[in-house]
C-alpha atoms as a PDB file:
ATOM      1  CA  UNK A   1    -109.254  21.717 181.748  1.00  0.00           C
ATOM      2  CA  UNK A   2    -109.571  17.803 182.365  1.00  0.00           C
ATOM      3  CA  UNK A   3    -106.357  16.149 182.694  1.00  0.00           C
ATOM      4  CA  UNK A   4    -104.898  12.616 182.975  1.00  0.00           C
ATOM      5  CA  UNK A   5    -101.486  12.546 184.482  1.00  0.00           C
ATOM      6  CA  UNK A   6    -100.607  10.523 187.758  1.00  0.00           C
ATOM      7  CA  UNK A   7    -100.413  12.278 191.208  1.00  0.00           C
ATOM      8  CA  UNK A   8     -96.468  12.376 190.797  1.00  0.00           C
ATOM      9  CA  UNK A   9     -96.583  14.709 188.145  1.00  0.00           C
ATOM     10  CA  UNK A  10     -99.356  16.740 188.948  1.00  0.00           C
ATOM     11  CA  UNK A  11     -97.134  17.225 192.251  1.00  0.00           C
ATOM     12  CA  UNK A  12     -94.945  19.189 189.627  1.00  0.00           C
ATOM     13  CA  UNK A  13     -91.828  21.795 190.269  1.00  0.00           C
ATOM     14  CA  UNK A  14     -94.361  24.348 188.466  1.00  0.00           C
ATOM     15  CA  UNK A  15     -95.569  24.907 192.028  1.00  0.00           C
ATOM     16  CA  UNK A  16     -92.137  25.562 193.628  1.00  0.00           C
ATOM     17  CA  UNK A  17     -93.690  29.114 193.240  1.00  0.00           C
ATOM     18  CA  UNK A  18     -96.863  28.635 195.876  1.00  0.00           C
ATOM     19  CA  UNK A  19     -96.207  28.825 199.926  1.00  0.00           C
ATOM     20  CA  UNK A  20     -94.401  25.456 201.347  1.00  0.00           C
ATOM     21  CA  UNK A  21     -98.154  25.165 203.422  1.00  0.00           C
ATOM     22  CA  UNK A  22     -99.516  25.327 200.302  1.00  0.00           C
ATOM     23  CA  UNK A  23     -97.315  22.636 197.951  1.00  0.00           C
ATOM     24  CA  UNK A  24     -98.064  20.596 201.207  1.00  0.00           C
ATOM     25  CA  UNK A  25    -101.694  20.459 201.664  1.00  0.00           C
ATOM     26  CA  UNK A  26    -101.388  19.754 197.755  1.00  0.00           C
ATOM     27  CA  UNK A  27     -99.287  17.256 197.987  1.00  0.00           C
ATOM     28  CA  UNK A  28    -101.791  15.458 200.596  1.00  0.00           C
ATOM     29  CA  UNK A  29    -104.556  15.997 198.518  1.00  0.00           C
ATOM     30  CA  UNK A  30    -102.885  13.945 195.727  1.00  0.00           C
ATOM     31  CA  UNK A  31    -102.623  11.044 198.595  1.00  0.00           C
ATOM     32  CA  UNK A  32    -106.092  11.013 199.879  1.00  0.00           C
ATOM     33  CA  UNK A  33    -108.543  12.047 196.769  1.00  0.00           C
ATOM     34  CA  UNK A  34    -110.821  14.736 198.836  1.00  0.00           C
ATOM     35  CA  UNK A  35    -114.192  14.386 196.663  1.00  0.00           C
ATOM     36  CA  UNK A  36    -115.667  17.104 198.624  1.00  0.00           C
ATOM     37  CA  UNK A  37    -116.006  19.314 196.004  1.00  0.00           C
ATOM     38  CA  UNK A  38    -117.837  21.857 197.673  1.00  0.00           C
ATOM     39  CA  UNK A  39    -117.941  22.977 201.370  1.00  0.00           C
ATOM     40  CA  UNK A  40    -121.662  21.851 201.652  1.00  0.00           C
ATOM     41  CA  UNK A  41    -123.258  18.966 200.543  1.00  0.00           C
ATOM     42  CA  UNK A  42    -126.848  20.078 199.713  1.00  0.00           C
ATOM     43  CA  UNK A  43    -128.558  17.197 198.457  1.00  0.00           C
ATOM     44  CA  UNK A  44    -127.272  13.590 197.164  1.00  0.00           C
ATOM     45  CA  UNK A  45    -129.849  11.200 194.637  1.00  0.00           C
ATOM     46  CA  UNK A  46    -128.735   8.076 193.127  1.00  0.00           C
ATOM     47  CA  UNK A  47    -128.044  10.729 190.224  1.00  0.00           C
ATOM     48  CA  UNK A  48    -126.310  13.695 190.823  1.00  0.00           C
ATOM     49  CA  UNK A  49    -124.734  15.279 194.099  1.00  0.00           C
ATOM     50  CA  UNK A  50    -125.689  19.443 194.552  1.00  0.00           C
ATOM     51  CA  UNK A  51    -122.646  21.882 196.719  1.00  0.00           C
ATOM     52  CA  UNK A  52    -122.848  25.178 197.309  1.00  0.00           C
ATOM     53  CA  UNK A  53    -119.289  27.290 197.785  1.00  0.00           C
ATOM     54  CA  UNK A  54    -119.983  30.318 200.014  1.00  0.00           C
ATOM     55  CA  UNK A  55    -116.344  32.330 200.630  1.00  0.00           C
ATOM     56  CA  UNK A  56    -116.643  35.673 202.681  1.00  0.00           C
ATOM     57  CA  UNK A  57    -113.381  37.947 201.483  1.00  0.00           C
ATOM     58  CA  UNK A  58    -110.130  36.061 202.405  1.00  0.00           C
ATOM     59  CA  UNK A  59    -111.460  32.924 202.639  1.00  0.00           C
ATOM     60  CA  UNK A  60    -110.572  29.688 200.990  1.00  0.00           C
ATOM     61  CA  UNK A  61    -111.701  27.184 200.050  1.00  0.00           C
ATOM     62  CA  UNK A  62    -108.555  23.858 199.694  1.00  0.00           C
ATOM     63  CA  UNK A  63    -107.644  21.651 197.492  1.00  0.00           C
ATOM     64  CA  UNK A  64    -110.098  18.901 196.340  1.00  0.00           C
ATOM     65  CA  UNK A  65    -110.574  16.520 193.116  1.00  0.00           C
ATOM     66  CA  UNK A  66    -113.479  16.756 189.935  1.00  0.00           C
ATOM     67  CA  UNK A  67    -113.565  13.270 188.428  1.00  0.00           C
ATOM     68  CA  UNK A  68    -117.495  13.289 187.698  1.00  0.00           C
ATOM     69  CA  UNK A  69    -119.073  15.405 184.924  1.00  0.00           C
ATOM     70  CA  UNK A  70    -120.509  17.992 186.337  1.00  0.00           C
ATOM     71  CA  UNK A  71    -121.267  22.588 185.911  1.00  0.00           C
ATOM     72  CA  UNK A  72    -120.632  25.060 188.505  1.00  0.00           C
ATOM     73  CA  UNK A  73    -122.859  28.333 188.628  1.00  0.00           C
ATOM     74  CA  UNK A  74    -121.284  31.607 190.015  1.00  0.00           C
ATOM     75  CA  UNK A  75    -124.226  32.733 192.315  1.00  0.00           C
ATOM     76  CA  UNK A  76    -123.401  35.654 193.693  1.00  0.00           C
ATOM     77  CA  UNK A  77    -120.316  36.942 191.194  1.00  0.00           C
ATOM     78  CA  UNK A  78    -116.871  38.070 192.460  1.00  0.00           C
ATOM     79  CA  UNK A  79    -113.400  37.892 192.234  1.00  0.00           C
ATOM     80  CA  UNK A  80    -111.525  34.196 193.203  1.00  0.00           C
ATOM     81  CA  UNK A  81    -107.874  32.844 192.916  1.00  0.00           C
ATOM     82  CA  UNK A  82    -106.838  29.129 191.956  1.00  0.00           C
ATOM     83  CA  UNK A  83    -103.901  27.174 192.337  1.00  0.00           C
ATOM     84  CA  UNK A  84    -104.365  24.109 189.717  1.00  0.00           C
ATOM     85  CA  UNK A  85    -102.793  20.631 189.428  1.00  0.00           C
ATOM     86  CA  UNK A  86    -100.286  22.021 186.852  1.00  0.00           C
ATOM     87  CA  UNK A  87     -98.819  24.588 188.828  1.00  0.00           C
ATOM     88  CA  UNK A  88    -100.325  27.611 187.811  1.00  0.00           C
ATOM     89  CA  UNK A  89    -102.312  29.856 189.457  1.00  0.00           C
ATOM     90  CA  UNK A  90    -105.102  31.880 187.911  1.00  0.00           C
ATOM     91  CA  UNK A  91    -107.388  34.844 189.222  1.00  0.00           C
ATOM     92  CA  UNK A  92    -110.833  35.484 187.631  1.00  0.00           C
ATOM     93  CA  UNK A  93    -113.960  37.797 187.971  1.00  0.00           C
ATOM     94  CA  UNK A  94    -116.709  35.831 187.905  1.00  0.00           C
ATOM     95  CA  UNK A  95    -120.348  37.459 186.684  1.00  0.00           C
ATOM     96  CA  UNK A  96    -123.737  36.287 188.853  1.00  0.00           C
ATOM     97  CA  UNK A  97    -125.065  33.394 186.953  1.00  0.00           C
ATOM     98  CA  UNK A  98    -122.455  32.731 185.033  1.00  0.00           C
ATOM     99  CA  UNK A  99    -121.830  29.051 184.325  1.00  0.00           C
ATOM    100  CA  UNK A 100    -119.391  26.374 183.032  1.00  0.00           C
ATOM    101  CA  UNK A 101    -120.109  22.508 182.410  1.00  0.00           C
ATOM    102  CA  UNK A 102    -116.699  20.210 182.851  1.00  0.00           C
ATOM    103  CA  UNK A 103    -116.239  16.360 181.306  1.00  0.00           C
ATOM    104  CA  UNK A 104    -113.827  14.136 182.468  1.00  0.00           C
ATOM    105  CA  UNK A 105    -113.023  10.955 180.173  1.00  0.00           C
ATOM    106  CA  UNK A 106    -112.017   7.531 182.140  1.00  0.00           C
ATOM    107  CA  UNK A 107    -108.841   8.585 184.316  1.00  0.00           C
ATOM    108  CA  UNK A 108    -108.679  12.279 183.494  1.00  0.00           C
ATOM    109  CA  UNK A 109    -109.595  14.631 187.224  1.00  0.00           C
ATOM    110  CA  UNK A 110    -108.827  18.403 187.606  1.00  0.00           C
ATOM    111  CA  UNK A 111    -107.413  19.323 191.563  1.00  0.00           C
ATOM    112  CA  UNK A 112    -107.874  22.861 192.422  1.00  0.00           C
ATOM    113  CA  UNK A 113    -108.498  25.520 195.001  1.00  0.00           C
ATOM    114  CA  UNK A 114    -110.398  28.325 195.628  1.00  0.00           C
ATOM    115  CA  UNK A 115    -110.023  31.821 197.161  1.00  0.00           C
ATOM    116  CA  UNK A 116    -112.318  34.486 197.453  1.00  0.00           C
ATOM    117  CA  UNK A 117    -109.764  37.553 196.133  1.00  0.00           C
ATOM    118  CA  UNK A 118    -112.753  40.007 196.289  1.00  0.00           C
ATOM    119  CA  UNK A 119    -114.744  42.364 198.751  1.00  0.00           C
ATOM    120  CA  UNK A 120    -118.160  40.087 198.680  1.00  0.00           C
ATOM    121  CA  UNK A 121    -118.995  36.825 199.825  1.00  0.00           C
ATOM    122  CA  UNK A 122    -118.237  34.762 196.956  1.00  0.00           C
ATOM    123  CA  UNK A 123    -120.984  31.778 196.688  1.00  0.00           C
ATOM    124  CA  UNK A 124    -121.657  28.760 193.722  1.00  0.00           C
ATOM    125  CA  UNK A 125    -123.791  25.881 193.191  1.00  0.00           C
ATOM    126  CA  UNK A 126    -121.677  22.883 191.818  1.00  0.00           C
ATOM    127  CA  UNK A 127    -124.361  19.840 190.319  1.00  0.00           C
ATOM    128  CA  UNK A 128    -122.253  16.217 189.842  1.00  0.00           C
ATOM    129  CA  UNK A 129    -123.281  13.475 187.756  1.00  0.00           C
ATOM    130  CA  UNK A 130    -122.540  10.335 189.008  1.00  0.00           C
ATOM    131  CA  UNK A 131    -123.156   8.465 186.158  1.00  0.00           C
ATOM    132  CA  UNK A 132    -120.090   9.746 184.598  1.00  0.00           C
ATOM    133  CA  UNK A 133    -116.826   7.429 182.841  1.00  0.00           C
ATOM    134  CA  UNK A 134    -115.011   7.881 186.381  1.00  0.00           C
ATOM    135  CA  UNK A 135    -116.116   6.430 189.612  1.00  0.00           C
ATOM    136  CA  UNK A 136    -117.678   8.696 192.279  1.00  0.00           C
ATOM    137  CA  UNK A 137    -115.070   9.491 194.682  1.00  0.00           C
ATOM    138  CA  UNK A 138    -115.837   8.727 198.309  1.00  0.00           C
ATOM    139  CA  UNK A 139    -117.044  11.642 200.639  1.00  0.00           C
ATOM    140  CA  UNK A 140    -117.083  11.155 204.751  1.00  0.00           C
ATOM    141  CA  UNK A 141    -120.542   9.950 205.899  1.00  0.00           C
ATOM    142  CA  UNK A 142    -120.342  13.164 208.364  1.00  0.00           C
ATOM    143  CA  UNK A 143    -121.005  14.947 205.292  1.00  0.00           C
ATOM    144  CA  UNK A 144    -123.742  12.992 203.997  1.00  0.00           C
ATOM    145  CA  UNK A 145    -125.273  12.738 207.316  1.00  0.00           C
ATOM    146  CA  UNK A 146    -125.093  17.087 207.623  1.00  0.00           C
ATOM    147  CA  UNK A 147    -127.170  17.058 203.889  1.00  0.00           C
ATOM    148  CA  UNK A 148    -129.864  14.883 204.726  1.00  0.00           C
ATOM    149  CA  UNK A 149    -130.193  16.850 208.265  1.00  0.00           C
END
């Protein structure tokens, strides 16, 4: 689900339908890029940056940006909620070890969420490529500095 379209119109009317707390934080996402595209950074190489996901029930996980290549693995299986960049929100049951690979051509990003919708934690792997057509998007050195810990 790669897209290319500028921050204005990803800030669409199609959300009018999500929470004003939620149009909002997407709204600031589209300012400042969050590359954290997982809620741990695991391990970083010149190569590829590893995330894990882990959601107990309720939980959520906000908005951030996928410009690199890069496959998610559902670890543990569940049930999760998104809001995406075009306004829609989808809700899917995810099976333990399922897997997807995304590409992203020069410009095109996807900017999600993620809530955990089921009784279980809800836990995945995420593996970037930085050598990808898009630029690695910064992420804070407090979370570099909490990986190589």
């Amino acid at each position: 689900m790669a897209m290319s379209m500028t921050d204005k119109q990803a800030a669409s009317s199609e959300t009018a339908e999500w929470s004003p707390a939620l149009r909002q934080e997407f709204e600031r996402e589209a300012q400042n890029h969050n590359g954290c595209v997982g809620s741990e950074l695991v391990s970083e190489s010149d190569r590829v940056r590893v995330w894990t996901i882990r959601l107990k029930p309720g939980q959520r996980f906000g908005f951030h940006r996928h410009v690199l290549d890069y496959f998610w693995t559902s670890v543990s299986g569940g049930r999760g909620r998104q809001h995406l960049m075009d306004g829609s929100t989808v809700e899917y049951a995810y099976q333990p070890g399922e897997t997807r690979h995304e590409t992203y051509g020069p410009g095109e990003y996807k900017v999600h969420d993620l809530e955990n919708i089921g009784d279980k934690e809800l836990v995945f792997m995420t593996v970037e490529f930085l050598a990808s057509a898009n630029k690695p998007l910064d992420i804070p050195q407090t979370v570099r500095d909490a990986a190589a810990a």
